[in-house]
PDB file of N, CA and C in Angstrom:
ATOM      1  N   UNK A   1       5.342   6.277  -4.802  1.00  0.00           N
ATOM      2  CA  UNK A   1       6.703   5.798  -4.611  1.00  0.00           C
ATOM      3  C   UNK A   1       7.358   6.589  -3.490  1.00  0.00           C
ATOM      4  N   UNK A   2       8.102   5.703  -2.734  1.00  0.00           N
ATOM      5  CA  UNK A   2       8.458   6.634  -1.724  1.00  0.00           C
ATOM      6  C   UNK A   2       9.765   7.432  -1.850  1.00  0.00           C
ATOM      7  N   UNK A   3      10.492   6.671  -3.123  1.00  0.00           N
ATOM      8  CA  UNK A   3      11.779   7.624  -4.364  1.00  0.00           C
ATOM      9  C   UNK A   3      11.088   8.360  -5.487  1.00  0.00           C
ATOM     10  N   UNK A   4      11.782   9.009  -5.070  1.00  0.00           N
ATOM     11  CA  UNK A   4      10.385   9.715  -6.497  1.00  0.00           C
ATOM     12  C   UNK A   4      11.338   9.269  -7.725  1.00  0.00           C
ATOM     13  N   UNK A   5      12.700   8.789  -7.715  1.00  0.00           N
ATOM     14  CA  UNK A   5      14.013   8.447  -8.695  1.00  0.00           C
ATOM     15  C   UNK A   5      13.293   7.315  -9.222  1.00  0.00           C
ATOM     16  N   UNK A   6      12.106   6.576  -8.532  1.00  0.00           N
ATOM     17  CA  UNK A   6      11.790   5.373  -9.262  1.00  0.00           C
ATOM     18  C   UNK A   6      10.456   5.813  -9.772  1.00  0.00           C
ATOM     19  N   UNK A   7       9.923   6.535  -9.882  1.00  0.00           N
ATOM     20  CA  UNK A   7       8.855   7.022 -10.905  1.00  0.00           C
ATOM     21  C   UNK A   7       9.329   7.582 -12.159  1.00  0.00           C
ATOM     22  N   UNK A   8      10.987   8.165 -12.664  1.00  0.00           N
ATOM     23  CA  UNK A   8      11.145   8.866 -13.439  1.00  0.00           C
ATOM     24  C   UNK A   8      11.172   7.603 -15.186  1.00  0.00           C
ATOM     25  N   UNK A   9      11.307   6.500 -15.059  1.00  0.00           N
ATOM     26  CA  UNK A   9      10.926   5.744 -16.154  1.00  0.00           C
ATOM     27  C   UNK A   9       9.749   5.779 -16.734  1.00  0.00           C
ATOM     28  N   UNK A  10       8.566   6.058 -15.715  1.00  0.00           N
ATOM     29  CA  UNK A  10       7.108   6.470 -16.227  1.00  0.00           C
ATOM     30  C   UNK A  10       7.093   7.585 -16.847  1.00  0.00           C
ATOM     31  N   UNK A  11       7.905   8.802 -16.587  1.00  0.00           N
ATOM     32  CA  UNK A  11       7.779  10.392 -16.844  1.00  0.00           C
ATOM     33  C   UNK A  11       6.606  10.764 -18.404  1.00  0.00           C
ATOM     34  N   UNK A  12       6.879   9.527 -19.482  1.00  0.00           N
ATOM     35  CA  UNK A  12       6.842  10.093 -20.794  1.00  0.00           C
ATOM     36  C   UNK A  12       5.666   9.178 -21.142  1.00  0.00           C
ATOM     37  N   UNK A  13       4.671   8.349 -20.040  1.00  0.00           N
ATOM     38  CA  UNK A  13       4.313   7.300 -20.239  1.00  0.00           C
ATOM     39  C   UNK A  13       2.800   7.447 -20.046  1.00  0.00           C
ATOM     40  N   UNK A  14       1.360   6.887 -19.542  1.00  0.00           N
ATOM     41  CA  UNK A  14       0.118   7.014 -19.354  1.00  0.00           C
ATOM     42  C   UNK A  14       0.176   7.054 -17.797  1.00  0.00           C
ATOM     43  N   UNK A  15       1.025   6.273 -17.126  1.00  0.00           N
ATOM     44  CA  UNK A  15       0.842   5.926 -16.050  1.00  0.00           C
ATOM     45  C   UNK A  15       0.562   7.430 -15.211  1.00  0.00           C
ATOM     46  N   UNK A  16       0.011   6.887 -14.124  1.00  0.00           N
ATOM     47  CA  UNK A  16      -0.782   8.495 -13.113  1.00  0.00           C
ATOM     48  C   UNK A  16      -0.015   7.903 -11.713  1.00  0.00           C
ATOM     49  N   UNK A  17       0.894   9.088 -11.097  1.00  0.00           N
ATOM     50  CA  UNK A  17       1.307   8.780  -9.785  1.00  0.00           C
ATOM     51  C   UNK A  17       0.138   9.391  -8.790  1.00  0.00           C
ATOM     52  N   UNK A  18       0.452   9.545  -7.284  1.00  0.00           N
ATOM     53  CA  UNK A  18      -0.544  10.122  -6.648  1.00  0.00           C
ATOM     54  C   UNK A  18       0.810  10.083  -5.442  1.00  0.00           C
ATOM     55  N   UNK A  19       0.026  11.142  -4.705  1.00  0.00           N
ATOM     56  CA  UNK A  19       0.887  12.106  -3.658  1.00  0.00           C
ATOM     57  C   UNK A  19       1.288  11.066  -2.087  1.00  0.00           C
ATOM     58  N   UNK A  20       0.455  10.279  -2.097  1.00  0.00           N
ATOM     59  CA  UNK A  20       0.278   9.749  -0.926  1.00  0.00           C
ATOM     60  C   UNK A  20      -0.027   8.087  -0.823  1.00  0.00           C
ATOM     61  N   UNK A  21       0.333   7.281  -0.637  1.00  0.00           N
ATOM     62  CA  UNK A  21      -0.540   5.864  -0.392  1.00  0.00           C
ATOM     63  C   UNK A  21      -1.804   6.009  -0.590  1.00  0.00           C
ATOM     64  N   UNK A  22      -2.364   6.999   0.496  1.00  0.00           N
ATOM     65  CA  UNK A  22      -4.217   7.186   0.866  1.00  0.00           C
ATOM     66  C   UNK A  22      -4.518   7.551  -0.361  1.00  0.00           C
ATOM     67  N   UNK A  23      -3.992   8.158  -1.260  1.00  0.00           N
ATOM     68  CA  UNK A  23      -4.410   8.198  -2.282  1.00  0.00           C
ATOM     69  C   UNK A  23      -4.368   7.816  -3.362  1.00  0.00           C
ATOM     70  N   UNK A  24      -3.359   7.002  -3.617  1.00  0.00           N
ATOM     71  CA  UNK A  24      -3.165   5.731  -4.555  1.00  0.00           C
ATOM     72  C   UNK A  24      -4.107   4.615  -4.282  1.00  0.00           C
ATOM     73  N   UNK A  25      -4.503   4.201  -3.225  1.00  0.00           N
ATOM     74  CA  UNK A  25      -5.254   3.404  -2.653  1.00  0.00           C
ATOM     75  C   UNK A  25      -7.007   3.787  -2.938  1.00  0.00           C
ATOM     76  N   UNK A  26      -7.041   5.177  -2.891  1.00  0.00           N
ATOM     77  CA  UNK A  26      -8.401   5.577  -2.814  1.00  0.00           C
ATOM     78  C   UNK A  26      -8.940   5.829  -4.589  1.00  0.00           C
ATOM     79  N   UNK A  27      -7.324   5.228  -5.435  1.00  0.00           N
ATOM     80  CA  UNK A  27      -7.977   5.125  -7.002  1.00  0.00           C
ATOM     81  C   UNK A  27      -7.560   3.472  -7.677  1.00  0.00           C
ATOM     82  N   UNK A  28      -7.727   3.141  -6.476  1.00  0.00           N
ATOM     83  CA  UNK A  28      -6.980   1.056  -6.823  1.00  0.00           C
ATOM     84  C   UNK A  28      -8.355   0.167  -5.929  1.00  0.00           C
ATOM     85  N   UNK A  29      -8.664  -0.689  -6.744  1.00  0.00           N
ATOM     86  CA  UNK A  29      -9.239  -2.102  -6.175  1.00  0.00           C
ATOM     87  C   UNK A  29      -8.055  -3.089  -5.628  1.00  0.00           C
ATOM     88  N   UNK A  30      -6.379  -2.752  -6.382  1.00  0.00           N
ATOM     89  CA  UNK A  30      -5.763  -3.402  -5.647  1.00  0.00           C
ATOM     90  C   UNK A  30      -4.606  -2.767  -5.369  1.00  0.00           C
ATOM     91  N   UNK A  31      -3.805  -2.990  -4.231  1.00  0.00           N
ATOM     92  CA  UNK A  31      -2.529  -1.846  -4.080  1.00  0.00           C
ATOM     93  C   UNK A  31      -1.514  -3.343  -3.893  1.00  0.00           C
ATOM     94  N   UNK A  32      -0.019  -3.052  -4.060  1.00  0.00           N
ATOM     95  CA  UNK A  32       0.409  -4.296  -4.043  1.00  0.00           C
ATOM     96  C   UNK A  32       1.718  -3.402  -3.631  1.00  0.00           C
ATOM     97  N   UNK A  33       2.231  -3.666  -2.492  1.00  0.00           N
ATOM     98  CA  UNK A  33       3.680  -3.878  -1.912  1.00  0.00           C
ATOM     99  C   UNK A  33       4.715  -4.184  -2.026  1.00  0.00           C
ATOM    100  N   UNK A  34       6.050  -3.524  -2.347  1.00  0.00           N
ATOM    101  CA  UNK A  34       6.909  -4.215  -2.486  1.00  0.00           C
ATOM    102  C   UNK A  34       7.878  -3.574  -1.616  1.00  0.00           C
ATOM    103  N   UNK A  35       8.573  -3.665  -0.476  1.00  0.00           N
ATOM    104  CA  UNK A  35       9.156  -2.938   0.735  1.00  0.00           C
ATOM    105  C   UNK A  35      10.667  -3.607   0.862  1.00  0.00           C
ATOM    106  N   UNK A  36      10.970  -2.885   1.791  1.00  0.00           N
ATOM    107  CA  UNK A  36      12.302  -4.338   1.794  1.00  0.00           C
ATOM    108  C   UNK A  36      11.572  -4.571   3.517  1.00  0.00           C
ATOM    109  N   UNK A  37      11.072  -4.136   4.303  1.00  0.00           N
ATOM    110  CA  UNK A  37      11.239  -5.084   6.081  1.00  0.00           C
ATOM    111  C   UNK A  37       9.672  -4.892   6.809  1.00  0.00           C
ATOM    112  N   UNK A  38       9.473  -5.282   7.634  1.00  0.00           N
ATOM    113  CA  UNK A  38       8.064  -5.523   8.302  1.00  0.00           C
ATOM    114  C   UNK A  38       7.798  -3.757   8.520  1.00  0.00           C
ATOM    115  N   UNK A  39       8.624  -2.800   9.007  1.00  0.00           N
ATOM    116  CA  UNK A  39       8.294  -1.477   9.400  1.00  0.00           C
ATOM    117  C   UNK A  39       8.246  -0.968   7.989  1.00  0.00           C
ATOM    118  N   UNK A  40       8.603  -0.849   7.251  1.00  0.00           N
ATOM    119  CA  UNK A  40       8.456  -0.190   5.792  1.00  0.00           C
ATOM    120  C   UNK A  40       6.785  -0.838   5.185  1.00  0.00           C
ATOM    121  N   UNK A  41       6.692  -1.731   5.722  1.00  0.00           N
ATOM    122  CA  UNK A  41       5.150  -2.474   5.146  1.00  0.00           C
ATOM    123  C   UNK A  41       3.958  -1.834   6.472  1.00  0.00           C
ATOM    124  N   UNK A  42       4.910  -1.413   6.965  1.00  0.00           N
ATOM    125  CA  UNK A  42       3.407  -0.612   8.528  1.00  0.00           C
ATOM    126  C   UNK A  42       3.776   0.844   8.023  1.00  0.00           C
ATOM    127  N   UNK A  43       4.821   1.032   7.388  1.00  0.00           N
ATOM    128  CA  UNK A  43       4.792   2.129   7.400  1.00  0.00           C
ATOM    129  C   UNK A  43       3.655   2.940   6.284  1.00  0.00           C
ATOM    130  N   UNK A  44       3.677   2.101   4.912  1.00  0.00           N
ATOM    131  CA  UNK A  44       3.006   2.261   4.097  1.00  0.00           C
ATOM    132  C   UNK A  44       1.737   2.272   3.923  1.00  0.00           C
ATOM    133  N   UNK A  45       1.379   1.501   4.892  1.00  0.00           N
ATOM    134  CA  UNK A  45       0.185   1.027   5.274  1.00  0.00           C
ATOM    135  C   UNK A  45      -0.805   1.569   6.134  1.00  0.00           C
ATOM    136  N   UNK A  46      -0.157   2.110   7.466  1.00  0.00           N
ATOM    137  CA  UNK A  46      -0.920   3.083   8.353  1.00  0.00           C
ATOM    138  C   UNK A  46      -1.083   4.354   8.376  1.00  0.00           C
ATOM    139  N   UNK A  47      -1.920   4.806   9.210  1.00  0.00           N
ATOM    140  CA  UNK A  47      -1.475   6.156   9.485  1.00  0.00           C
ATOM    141  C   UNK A  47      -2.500   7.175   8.333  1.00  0.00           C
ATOM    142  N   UNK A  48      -2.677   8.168   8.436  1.00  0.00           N
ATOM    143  CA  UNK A  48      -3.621   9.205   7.665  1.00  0.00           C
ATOM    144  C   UNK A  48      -3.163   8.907   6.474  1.00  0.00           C
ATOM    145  N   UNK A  49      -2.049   9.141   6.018  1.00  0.00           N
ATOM    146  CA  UNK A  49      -1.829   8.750   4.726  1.00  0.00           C
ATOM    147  C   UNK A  49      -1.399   7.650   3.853  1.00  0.00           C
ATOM    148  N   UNK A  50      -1.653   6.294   4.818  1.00  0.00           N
ATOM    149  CA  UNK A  50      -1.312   5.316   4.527  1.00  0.00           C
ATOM    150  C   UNK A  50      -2.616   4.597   3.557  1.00  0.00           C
ATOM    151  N   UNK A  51      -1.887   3.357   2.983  1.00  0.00           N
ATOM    152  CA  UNK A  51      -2.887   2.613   1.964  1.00  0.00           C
ATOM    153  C   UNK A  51      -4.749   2.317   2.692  1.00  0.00           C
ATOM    154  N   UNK A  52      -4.529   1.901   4.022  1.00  0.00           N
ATOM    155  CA  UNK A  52      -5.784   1.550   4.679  1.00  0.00           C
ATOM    156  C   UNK A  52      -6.428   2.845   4.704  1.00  0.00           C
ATOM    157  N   UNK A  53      -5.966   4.019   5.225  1.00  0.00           N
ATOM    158  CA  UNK A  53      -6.978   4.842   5.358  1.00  0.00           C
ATOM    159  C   UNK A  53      -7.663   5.544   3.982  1.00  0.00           C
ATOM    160  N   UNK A  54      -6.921   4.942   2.637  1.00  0.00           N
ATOM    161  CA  UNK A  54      -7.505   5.340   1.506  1.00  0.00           C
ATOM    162  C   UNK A  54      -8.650   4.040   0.969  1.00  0.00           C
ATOM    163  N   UNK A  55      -8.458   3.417   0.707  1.00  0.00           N
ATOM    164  CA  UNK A  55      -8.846   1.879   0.364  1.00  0.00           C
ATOM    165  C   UNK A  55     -10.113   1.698   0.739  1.00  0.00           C
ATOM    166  N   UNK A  56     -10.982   1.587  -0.012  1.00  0.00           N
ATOM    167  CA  UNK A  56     -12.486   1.741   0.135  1.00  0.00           C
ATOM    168  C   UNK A  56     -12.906  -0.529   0.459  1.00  0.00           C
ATOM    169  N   UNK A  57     -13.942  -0.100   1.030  1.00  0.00           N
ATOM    170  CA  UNK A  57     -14.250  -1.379   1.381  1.00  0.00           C
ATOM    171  C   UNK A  57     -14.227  -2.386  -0.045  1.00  0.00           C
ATOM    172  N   UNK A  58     -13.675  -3.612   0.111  1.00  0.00           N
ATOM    173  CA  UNK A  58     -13.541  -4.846  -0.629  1.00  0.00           C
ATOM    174  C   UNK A  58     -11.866  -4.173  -1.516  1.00  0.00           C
ATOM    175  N   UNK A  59     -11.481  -3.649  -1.047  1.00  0.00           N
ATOM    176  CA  UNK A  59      -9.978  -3.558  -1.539  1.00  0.00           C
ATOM    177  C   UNK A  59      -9.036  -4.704  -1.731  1.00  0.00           C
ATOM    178  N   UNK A  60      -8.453  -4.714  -2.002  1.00  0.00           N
ATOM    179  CA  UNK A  60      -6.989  -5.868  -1.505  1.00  0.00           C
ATOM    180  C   UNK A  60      -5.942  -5.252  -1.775  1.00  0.00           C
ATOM    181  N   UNK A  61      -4.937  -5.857  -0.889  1.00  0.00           N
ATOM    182  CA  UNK A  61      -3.786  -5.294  -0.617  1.00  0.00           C
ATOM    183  C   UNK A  61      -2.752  -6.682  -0.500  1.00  0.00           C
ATOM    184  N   UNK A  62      -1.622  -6.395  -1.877  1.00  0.00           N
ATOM    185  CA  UNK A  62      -1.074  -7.883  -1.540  1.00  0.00           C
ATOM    186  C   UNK A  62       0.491  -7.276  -1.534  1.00  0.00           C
ATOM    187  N   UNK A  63       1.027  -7.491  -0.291  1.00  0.00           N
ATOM    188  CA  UNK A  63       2.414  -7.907  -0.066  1.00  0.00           C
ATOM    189  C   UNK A  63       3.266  -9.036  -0.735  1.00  0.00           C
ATOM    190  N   UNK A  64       3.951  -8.305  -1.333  1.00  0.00           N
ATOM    191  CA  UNK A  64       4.995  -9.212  -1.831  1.00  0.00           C
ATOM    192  C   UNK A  64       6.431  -9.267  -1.783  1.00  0.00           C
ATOM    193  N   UNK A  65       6.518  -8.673  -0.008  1.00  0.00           N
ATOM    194  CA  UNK A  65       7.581  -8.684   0.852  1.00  0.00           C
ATOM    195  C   UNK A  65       8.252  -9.914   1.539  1.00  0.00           C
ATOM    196  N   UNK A  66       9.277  -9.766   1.772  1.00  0.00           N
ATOM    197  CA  UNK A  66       9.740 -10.519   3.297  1.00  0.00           C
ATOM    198  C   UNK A  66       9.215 -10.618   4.128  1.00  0.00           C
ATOM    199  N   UNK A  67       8.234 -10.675   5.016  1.00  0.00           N
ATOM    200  CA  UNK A  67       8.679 -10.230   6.659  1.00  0.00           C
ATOM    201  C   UNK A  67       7.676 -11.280   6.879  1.00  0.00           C
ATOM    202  N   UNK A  68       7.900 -10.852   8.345  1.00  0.00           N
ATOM    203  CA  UNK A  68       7.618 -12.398   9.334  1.00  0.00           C
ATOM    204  C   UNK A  68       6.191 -12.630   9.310  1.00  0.00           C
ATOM    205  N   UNK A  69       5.648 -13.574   9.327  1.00  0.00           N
ATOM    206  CA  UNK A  69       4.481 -14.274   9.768  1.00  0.00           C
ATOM    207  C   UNK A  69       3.050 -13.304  10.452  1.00  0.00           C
ATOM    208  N   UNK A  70       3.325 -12.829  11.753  1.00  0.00           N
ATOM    209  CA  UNK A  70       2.517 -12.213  12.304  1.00  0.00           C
ATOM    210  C   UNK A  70       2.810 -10.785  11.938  1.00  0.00           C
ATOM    211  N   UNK A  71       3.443 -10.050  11.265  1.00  0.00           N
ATOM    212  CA  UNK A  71       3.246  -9.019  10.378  1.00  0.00           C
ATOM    213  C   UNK A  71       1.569  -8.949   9.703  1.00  0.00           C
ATOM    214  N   UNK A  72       1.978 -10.440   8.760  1.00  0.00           N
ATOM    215  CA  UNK A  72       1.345 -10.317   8.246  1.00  0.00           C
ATOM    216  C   UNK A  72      -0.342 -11.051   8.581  1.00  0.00           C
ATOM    217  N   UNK A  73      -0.318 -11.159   9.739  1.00  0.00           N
ATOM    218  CA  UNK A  73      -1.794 -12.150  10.517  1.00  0.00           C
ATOM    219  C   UNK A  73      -2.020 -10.651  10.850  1.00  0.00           C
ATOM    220  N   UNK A  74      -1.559  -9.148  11.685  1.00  0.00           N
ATOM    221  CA  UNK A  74      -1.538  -8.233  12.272  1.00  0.00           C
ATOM    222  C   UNK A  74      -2.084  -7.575  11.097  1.00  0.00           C
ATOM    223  N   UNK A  75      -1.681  -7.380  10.159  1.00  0.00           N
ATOM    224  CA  UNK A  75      -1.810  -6.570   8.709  1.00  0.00           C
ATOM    225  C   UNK A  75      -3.550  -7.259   8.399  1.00  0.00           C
ATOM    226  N   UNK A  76      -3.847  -8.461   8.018  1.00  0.00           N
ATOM    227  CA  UNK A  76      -5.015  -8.897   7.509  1.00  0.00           C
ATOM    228  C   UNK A  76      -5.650  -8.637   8.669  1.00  0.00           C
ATOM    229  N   UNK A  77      -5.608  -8.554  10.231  1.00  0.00           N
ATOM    230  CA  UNK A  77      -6.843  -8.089  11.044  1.00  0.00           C
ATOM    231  C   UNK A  77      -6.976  -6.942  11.003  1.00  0.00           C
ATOM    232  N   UNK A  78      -6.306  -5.933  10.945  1.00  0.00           N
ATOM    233  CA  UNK A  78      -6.391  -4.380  10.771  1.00  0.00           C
ATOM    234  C   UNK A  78      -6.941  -4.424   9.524  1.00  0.00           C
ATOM    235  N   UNK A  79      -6.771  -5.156   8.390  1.00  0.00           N
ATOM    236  CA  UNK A  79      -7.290  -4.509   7.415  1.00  0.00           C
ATOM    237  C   UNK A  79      -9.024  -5.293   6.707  1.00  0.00           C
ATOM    238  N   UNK A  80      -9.352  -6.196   7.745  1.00  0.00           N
ATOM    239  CA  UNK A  80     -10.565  -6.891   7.847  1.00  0.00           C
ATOM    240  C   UNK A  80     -11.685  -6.100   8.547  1.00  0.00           C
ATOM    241  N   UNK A  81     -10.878  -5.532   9.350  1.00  0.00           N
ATOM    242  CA  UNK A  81     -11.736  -4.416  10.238  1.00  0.00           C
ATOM    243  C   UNK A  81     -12.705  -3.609   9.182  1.00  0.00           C
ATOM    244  N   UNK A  82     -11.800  -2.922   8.664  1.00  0.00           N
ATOM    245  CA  UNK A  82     -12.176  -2.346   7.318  1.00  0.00           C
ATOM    246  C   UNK A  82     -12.518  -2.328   5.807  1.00  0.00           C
ATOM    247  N   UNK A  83     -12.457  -3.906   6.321  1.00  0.00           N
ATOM    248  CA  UNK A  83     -13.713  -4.456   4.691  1.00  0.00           C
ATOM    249  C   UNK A  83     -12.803  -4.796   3.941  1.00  0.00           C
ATOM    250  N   UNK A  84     -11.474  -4.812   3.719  1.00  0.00           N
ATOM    251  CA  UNK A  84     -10.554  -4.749   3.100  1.00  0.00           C
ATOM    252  C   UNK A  84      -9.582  -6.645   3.239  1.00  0.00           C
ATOM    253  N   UNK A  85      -9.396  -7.030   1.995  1.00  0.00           N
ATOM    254  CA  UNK A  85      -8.708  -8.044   2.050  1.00  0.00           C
ATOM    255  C   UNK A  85      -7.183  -7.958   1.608  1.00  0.00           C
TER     256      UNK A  85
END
């Protein structure tokens, strides 16, 4: 979570957070998005500690954002590269 204010309902619960995207990703077959704008969904997504660089081949990753069109054509070729749907 990128609030940590929205993890505190889990506090007392089974659920397991993790430090980073890359690493939420690197213990999920699926990671799922919920952002509010196209840069908050690259943001999450790229980068050393983002969802792709954790996400082992045959992953999926489903947005269930707003944003425009070629966000998301840009998002599925970067993440096809890498085995990842």
């Amino acid at each position: 979570a990128r609030r940590l204010a929205s993890l505190e309902p889990y506090a007392d619960t089974p659920a397991k957070s993790a430090s980073t995207p890359a690493e939420l990703a690197a213990a999920s077959d699926l990671v799922c998005l919920c952002v509010v704008s196209d840069d908050d969904v690259r943001e999450v997504l790229y980068g050393d500690t983002g969802v792709l660089a954790g996400m082992a081949d045959g992953g999926i990753i489903a947005i269930h954002s707003t944003v425009h069109p070629d966000t998301c054509a840009e998002i599925a070729e970067k993440a096809a590269a890498q085995g990842v749907s």
